[in-house]
C-alpha atoms as a PDB file:
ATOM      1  CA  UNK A   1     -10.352 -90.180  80.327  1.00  0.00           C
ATOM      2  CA  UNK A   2      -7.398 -88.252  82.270  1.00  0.00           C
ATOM      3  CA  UNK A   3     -10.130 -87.450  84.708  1.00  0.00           C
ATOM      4  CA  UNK A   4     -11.160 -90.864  85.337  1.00  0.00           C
ATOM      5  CA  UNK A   5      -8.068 -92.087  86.300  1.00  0.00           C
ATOM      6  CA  UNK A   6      -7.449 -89.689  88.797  1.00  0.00           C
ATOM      7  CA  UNK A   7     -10.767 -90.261  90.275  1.00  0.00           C
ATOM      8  CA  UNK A   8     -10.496 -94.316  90.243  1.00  0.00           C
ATOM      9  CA  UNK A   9      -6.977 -93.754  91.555  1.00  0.00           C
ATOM     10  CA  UNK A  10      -7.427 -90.837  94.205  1.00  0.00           C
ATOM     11  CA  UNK A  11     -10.687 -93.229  95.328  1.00  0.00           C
ATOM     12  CA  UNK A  12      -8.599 -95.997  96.092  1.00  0.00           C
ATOM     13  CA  UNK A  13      -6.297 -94.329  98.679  1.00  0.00           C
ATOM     14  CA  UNK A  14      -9.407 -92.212 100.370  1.00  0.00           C
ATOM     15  CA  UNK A  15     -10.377 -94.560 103.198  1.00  0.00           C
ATOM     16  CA  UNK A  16      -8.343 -92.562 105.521  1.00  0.00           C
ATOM     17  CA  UNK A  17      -7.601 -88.709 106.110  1.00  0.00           C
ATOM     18  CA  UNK A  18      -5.413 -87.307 104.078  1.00  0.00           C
ATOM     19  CA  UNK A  19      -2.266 -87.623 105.658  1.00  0.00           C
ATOM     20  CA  UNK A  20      -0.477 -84.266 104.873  1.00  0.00           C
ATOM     21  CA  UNK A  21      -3.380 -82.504 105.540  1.00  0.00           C
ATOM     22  CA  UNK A  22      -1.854 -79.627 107.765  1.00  0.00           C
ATOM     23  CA  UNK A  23       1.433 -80.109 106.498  1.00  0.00           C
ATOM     24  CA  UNK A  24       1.443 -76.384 105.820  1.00  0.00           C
ATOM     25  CA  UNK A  25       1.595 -75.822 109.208  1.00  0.00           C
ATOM     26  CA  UNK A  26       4.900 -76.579 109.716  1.00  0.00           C
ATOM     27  CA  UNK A  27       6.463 -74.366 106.954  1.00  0.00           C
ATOM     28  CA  UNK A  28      10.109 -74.487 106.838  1.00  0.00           C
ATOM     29  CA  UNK A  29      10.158 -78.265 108.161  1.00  0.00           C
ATOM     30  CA  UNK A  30      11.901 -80.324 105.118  1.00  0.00           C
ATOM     31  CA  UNK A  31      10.998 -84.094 107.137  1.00  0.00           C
ATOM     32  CA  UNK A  32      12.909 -86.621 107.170  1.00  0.00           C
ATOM     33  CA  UNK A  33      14.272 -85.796 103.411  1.00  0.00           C
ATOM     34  CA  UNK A  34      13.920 -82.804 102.477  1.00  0.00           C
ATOM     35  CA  UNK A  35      13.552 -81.039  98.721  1.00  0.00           C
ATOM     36  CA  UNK A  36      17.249 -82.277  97.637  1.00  0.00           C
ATOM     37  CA  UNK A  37      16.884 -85.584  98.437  1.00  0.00           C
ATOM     38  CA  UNK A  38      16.416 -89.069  96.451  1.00  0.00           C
ATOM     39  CA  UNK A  39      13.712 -90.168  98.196  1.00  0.00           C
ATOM     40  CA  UNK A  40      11.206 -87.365  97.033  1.00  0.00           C
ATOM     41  CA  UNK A  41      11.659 -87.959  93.416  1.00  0.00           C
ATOM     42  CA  UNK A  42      11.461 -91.558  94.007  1.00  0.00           C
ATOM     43  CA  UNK A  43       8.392 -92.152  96.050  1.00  0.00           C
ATOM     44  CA  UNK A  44       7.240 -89.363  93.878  1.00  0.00           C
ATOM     45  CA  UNK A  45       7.082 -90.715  90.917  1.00  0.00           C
ATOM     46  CA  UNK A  46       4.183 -93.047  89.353  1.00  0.00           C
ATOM     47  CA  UNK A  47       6.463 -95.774  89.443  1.00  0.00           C
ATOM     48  CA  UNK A  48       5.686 -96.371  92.999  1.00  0.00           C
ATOM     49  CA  UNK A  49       2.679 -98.129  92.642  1.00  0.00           C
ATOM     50  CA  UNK A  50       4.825-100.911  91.138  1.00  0.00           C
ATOM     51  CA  UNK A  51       6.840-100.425  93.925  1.00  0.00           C
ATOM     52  CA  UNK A  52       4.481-100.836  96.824  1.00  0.00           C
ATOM     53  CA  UNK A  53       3.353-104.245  94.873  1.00  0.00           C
ATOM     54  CA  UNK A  54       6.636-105.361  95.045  1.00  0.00           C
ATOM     55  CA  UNK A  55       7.670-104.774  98.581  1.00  0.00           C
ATOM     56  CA  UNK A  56       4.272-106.574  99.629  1.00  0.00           C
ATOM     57  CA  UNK A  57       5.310-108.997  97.077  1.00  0.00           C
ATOM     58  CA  UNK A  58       8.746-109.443  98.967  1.00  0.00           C
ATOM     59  CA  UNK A  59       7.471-109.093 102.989  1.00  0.00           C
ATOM     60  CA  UNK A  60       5.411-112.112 102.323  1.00  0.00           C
ATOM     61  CA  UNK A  61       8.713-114.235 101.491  1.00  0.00           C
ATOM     62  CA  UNK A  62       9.657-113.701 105.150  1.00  0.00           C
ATOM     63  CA  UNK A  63       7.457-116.200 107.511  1.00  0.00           C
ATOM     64  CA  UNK A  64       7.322-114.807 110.341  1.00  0.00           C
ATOM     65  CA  UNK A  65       6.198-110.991 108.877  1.00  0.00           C
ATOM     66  CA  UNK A  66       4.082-113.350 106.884  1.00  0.00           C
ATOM     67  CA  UNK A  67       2.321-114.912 109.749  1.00  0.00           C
ATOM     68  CA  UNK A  68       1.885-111.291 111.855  1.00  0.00           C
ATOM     69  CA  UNK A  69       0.053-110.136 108.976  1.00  0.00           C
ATOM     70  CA  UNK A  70      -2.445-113.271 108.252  1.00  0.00           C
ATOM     71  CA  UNK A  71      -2.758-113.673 112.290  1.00  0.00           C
ATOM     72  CA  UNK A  72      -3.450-110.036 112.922  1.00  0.00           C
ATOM     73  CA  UNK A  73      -4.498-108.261 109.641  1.00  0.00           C
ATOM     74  CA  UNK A  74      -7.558-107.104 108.676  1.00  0.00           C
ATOM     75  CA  UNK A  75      -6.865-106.896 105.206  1.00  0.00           C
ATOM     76  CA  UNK A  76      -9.131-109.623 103.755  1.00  0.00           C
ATOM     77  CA  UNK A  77     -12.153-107.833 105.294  1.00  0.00           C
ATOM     78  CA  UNK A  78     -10.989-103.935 104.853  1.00  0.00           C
ATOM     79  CA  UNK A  79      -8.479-104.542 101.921  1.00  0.00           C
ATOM     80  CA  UNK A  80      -9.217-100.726 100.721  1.00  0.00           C
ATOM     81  CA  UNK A  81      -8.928 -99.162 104.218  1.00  0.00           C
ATOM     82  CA  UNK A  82      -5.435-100.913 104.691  1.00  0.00           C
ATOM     83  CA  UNK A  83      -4.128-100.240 101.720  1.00  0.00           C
ATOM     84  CA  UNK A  84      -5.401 -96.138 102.240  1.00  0.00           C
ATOM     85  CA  UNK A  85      -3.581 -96.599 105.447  1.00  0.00           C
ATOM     86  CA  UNK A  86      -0.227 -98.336 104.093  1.00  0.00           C
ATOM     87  CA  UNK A  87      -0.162 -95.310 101.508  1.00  0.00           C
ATOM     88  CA  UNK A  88      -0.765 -92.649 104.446  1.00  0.00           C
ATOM     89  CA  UNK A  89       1.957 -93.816 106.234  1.00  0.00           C
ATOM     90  CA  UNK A  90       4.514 -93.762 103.044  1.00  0.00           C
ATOM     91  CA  UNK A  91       3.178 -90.480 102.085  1.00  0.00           C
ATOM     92  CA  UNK A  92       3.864 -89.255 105.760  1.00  0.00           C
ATOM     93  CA  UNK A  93       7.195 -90.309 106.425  1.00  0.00           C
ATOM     94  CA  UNK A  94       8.119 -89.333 102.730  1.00  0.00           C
ATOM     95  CA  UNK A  95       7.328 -85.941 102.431  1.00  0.00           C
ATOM     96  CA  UNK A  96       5.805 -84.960 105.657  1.00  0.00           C
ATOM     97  CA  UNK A  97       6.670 -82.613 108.016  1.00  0.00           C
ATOM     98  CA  UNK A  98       8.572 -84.091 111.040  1.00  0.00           C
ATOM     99  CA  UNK A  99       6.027 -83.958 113.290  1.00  0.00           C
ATOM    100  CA  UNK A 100       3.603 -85.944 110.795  1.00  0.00           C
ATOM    101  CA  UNK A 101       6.827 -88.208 110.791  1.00  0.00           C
ATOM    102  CA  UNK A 102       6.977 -88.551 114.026  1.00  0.00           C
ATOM    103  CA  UNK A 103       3.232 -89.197 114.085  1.00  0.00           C
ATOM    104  CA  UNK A 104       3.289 -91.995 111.286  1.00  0.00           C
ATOM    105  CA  UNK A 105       5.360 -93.755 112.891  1.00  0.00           C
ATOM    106  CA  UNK A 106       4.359 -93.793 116.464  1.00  0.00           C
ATOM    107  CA  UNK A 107       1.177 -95.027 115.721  1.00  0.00           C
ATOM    108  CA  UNK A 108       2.204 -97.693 113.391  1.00  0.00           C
ATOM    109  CA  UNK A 109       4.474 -99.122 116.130  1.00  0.00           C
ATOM    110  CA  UNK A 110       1.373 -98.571 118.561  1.00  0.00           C
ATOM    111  CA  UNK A 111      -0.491-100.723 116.128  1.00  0.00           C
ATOM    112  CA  UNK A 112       2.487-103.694 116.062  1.00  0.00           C
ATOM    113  CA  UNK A 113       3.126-104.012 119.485  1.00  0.00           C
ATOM    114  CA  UNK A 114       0.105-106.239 119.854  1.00  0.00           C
ATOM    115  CA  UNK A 115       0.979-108.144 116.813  1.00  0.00           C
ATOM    116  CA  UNK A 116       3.301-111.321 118.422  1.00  0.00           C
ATOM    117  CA  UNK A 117       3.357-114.976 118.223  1.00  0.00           C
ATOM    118  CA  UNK A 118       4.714-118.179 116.756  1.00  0.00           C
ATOM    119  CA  UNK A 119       4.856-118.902 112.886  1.00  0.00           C
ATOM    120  CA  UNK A 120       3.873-121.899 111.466  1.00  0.00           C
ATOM    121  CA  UNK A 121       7.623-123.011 111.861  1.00  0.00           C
ATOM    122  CA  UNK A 122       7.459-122.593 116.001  1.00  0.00           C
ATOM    123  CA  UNK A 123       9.450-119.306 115.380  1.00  0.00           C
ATOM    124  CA  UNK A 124       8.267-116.282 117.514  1.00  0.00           C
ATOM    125  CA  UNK A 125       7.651-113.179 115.589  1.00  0.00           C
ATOM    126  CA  UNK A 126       7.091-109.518 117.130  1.00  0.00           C
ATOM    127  CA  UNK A 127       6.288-107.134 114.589  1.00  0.00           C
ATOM    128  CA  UNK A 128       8.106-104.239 116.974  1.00  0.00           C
ATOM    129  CA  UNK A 129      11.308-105.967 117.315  1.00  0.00           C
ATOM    130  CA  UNK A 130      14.583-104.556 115.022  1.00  0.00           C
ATOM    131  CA  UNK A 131      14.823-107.575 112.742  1.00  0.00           C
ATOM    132  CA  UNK A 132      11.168-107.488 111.733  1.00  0.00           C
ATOM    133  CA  UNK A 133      11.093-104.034 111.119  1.00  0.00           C
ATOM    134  CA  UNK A 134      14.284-103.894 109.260  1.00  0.00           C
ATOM    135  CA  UNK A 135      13.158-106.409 106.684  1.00  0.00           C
ATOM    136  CA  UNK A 136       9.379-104.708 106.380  1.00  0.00           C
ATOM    137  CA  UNK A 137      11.417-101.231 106.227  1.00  0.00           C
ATOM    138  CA  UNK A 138      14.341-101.940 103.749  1.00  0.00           C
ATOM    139  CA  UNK A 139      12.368-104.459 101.496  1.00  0.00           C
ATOM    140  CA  UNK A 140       9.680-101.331 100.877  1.00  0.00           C
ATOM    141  CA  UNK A 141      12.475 -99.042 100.719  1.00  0.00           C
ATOM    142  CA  UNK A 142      14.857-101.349  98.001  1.00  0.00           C
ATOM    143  CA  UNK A 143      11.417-102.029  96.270  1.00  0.00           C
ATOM    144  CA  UNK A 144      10.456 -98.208  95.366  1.00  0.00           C
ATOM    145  CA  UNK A 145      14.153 -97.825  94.353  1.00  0.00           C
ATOM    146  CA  UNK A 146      13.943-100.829  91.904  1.00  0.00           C
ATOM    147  CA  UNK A 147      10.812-100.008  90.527  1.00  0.00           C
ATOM    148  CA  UNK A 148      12.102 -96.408  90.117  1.00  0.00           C
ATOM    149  CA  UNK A 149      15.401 -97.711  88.080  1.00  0.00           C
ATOM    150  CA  UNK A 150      13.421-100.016  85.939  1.00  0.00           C
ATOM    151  CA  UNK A 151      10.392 -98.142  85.240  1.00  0.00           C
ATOM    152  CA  UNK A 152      11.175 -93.779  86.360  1.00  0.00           C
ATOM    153  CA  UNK A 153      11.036 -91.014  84.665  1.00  0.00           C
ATOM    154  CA  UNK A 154      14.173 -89.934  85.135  1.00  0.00           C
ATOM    155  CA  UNK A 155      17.314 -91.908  85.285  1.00  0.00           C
ATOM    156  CA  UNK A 156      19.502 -91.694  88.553  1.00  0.00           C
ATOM    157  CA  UNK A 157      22.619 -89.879  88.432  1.00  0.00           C
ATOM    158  CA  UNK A 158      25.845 -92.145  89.252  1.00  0.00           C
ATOM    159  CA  UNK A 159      25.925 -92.242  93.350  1.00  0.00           C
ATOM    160  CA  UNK A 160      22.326 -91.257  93.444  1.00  0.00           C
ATOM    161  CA  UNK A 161      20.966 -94.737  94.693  1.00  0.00           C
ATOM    162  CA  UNK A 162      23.309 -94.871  97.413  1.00  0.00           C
ATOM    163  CA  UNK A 163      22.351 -91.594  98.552  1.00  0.00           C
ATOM    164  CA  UNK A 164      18.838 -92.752  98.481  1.00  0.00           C
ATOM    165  CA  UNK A 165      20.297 -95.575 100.939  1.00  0.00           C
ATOM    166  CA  UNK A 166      21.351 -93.575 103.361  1.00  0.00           C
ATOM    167  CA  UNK A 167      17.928 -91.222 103.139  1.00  0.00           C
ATOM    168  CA  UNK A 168      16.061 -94.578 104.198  1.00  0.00           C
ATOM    169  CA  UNK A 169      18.237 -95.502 106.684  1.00  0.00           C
ATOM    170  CA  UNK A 170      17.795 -92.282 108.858  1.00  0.00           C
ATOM    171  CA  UNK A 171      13.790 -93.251 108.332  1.00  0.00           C
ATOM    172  CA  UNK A 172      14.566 -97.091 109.583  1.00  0.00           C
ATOM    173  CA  UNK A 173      16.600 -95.632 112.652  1.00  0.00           C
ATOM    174  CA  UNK A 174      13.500 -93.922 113.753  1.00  0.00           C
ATOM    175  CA  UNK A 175      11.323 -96.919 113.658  1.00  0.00           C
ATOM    176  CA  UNK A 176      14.625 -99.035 115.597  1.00  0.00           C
ATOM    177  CA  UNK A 177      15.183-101.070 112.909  1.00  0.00           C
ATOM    178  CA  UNK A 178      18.396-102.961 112.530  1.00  0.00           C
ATOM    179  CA  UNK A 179      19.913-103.639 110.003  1.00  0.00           C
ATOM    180  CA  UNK A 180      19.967-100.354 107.805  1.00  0.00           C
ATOM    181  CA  UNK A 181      21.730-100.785 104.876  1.00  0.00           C
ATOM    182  CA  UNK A 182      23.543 -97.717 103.931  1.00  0.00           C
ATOM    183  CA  UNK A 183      24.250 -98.519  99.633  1.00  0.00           C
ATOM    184  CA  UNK A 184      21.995 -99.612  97.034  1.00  0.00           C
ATOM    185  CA  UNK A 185      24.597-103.139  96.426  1.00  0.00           C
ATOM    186  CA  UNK A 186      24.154-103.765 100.482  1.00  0.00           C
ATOM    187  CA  UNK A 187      20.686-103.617 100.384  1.00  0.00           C
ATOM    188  CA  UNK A 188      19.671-105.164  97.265  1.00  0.00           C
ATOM    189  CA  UNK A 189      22.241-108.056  98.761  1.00  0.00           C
ATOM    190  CA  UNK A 190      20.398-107.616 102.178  1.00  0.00           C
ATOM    191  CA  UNK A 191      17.081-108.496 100.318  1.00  0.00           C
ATOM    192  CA  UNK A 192      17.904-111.354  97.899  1.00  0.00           C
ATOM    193  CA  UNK A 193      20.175-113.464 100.773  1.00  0.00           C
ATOM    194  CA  UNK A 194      18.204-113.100 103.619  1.00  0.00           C
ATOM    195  CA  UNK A 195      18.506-116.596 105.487  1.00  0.00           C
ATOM    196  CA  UNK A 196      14.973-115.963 106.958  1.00  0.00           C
ATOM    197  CA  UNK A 197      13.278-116.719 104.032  1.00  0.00           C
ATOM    198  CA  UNK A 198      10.845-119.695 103.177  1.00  0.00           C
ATOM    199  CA  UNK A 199       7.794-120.751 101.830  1.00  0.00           C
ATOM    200  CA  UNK A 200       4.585-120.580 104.167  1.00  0.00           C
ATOM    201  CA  UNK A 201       1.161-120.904 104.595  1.00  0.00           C
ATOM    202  CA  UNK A 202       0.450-117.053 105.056  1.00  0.00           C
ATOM    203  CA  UNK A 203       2.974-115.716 102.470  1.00  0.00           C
ATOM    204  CA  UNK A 204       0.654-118.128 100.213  1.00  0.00           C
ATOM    205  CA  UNK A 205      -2.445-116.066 101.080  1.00  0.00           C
ATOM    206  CA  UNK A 206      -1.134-113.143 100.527  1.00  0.00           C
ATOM    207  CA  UNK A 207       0.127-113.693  97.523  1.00  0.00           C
ATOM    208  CA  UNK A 208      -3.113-115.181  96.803  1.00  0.00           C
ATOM    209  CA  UNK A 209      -4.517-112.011  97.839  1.00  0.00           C
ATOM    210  CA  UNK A 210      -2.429-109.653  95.630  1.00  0.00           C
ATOM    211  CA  UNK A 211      -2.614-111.578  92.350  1.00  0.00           C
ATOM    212  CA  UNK A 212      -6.607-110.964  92.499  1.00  0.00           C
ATOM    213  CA  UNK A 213      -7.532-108.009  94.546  1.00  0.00           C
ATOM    214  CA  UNK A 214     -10.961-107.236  94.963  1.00  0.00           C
ATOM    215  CA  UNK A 215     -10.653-104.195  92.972  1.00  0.00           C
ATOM    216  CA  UNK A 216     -13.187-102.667  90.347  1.00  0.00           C
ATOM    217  CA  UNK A 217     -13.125-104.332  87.025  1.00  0.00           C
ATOM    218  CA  UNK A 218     -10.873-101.233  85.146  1.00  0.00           C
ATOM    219  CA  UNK A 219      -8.711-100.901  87.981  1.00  0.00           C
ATOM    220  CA  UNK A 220      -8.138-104.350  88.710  1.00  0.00           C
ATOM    221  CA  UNK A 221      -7.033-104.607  84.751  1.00  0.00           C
ATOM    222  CA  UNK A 222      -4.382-101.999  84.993  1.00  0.00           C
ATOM    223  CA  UNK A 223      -3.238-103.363  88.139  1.00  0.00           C
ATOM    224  CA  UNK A 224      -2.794-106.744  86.493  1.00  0.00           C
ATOM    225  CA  UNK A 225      -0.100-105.234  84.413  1.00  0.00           C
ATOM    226  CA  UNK A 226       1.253-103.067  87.488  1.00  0.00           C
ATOM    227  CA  UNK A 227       1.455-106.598  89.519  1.00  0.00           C
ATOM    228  CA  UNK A 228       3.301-108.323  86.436  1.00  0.00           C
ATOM    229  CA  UNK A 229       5.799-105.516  86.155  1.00  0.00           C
ATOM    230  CA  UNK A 230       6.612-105.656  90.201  1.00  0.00           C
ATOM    231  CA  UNK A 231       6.585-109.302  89.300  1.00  0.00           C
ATOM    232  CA  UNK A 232       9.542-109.046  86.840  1.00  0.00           C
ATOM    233  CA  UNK A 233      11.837-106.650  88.896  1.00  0.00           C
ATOM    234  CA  UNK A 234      11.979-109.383  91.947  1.00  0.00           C
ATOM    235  CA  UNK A 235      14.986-111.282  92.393  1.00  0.00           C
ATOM    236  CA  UNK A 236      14.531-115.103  91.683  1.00  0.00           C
ATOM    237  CA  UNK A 237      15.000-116.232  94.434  1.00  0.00           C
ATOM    238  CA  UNK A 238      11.957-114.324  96.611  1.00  0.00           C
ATOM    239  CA  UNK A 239      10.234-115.243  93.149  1.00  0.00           C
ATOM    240  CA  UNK A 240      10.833-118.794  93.834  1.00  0.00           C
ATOM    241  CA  UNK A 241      10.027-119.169  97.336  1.00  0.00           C
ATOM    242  CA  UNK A 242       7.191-117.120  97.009  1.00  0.00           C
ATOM    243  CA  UNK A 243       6.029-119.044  94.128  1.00  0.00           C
ATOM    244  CA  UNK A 244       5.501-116.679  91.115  1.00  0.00           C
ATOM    245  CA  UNK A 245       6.858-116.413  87.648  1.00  0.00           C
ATOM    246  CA  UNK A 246       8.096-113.494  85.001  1.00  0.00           C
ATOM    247  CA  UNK A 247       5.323-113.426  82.322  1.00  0.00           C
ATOM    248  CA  UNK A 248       6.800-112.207  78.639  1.00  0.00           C
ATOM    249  CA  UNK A 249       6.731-108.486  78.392  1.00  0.00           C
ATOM    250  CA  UNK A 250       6.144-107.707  81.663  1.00  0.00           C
ATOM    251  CA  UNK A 251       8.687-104.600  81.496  1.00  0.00           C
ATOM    252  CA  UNK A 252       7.601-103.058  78.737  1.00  0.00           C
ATOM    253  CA  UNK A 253       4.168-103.144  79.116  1.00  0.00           C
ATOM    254  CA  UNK A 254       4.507-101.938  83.173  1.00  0.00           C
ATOM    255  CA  UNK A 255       7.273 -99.158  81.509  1.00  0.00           C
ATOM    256  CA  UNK A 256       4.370 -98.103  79.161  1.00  0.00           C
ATOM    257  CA  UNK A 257       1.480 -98.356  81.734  1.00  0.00           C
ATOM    258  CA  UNK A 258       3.227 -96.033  83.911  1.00  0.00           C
ATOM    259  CA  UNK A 259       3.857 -93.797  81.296  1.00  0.00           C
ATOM    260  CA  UNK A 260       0.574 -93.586  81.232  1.00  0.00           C
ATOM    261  CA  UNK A 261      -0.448 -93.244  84.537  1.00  0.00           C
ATOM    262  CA  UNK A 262       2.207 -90.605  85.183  1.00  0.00           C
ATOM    263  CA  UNK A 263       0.902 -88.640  81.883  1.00  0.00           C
ATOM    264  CA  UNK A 264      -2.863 -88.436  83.513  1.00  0.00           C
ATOM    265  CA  UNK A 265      -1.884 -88.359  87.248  1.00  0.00           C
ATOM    266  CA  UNK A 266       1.310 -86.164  86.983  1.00  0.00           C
ATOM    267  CA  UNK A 267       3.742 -86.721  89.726  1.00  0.00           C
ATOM    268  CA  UNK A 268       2.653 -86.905  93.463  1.00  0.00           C
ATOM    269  CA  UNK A 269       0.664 -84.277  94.618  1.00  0.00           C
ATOM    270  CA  UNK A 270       2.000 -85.256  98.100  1.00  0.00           C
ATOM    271  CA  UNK A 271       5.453 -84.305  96.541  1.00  0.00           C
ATOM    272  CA  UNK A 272       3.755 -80.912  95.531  1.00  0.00           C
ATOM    273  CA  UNK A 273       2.887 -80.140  98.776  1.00  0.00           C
ATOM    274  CA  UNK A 274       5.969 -80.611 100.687  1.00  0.00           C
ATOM    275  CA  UNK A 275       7.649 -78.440  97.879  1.00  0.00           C
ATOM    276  CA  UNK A 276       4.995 -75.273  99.579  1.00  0.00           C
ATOM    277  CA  UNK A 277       5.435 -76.790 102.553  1.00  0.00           C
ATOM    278  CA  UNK A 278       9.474 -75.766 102.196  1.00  0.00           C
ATOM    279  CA  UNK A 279       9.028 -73.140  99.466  1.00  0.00           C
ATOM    280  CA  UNK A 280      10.970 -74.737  96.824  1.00  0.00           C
ATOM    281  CA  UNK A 281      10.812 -74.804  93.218  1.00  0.00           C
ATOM    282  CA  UNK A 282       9.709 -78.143  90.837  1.00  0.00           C
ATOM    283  CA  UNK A 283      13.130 -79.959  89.960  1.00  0.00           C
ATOM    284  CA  UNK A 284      13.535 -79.668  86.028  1.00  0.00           C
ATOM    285  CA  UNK A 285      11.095 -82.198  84.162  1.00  0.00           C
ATOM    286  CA  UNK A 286       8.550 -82.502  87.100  1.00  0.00           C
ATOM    287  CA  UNK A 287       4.881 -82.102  86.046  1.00  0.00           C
ATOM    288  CA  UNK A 288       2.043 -81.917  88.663  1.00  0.00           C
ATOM    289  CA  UNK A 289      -1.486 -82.373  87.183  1.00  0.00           C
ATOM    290  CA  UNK A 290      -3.240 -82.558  90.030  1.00  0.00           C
ATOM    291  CA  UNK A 291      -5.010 -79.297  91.984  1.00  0.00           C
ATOM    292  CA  UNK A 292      -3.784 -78.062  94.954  1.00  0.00           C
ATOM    293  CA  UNK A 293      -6.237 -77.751  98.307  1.00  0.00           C
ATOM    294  CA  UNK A 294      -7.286 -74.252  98.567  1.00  0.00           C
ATOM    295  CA  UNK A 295      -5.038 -73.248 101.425  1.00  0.00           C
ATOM    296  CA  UNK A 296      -1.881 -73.872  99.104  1.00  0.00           C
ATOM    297  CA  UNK A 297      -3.270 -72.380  96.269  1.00  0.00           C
ATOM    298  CA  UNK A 298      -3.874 -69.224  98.619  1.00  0.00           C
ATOM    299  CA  UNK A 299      -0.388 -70.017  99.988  1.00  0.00           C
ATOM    300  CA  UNK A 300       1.110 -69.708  96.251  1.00  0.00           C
ATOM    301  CA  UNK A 301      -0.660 -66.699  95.514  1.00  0.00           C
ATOM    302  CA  UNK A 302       0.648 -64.539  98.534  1.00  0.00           C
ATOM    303  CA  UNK A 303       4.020 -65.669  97.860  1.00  0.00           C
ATOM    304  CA  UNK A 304       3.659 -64.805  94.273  1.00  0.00           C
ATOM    305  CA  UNK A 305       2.370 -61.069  95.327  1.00  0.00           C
ATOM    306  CA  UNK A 306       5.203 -61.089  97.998  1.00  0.00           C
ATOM    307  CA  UNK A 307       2.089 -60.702 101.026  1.00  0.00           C
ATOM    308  CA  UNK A 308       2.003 -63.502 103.702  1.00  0.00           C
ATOM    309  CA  UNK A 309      -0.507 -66.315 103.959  1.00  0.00           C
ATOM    310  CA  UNK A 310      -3.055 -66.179 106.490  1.00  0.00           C
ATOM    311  CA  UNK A 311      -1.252 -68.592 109.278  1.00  0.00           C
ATOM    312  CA  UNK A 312      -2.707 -72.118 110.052  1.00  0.00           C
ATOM    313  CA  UNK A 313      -3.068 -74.339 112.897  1.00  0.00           C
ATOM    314  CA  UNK A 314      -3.103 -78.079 113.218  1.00  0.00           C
END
């Protein structure tokens, strides 16, 4: 069964190279975060697939990001490569090194310059400019802390969330986004009172979109729940103007589902990687289930024996 998952799971985000694939090429290099930080244990955790639902979930509230992704998206006809390259791009700038940072993000704002235009409201959007980005970047970044406080492993210690602020706005400064919120109130208030925000015809698409994926029967079950729980954690006003509604239970069953998912999937094997990467130990309570590529594994070993690793190249 445990197997299954991981296949269904690991097959849904394969529709684009891996994206830390020569992270061990850069040992040393802690990216943007580093081993101590929030944000690994965070985006690490299984809770982030209720998290990534949710900040899609909360983009679409916003017109005119609404419009620049139903105007220039291809994600009705390639819904599985954009969502393999959505995940790439979090896994990068998570716990990449920084040149697969620096990467990420370069050729996501290569990909937005293009995307420009007027929303159905005659407002111009630009998905490069700093007010666009900052509400694509903080509403993914507020959404992976939610889902993390409602349905993590691990509770946050006090001044833990704030710190996990401040880790995302370094990442929004290097995509020019403005504003960065730099505490959990600020942007949680950021979110829930932006004046932008209004019903439209492409947020209703997209929502359309999410509610019924075009995902294999089993998955698209568990994902049901996953989209319920993201759902419930929203604040009621994006849930009004984006038109959806709590459904009874919806926390417990997401806080059991990702019990489960984190018991067969184990924490992020991205997460696992970066750890090498930096040659840092598991925090306390961490389980990873999933192998490692043969070059870490070898990497492991010589560090175990106290040899060095035959050296890699990008």
């Amino acid at each position: 069964m445990k197997a299954r998952v991981v296949a269904a799971t690991n097959g849904l985000f394969s529709h684009v190279p891996p994206p830390l694939e020569h992270t061990l090429s850069f040992p040393g290099d802690p990216g943007v975060f580093g081993p101590e930080s929030v944000a690994w244990r965070v985006i690490g955790d299984s809770s982030a697939f209720i998290g990534g639902i949710r900040a899609l979930l909360a983009q679409a509230a916003h017109p005119e990001v609404a419009a620049g992704v139903s105007d220039h998206s291809r994600y009705r006809n390639d819904p599985l490569g954009r969502l393999s390259r959505t995940a790439a791009y979090v896994t990068a700038t998570a716990f990449g090194a920084m040149p697969e940072v620096g990467h990420a993000i370069a050729t996501v704002r290569r990909r937005h310059r293009p995307v420009q235009g007027l929303s159905h409201r005659a407002e111009p959007y630009d998905a490069d400019a700093p007010d666009m980005a900052a509400w694509v970047h903080n509403s993914l970044a507020e959404s992976f802390l939610v889902a993390y406080e409602v349905y993590g492993a691990q509770p946050l210690a006090p001044g833990d969330a704030d710190r996990y602020a401040r880790e995302q706005a370094r990442l929004g400064a290097l995509h020019h986004a403005a504003p960065l919120p730099e505490t959990a109130a600020e942007l949680e208030r950021w979110i829930a009172e932006h004046p932008a925000l209004a019903p439209s015809p492409g947020q209703r698409e997209a929502i359309d979109f999410l509610r019924r994926p075009p995902l294999p029967f089993g998955v698209r079950l568990v994902y049901g729940f996953l989209f319920r729980a993201a759902v419930a954690t929203l604040p009621p006003r994006i849930r009004e103007v984006i038109g959806v509604r709590t459904r009874p239970g919806a926390v417990p069953l997401g806080r059991f589902v990702t019990r489960a998912l984190r018991a067969s999937l184990g924490s992020s094997p991205s997460w696992r990687l970066a750890l090498i990467r930096v040659d840092a130990p598991p925090p306390a309570g961490v389980r990873f289930r999933q192998p490692l590529p043969p070059e870490a594994e070898a990497l492991r070993a010589a560090r175990a024996a106290g040899t060095s690793a035959p050296s890699r190249t990008a």
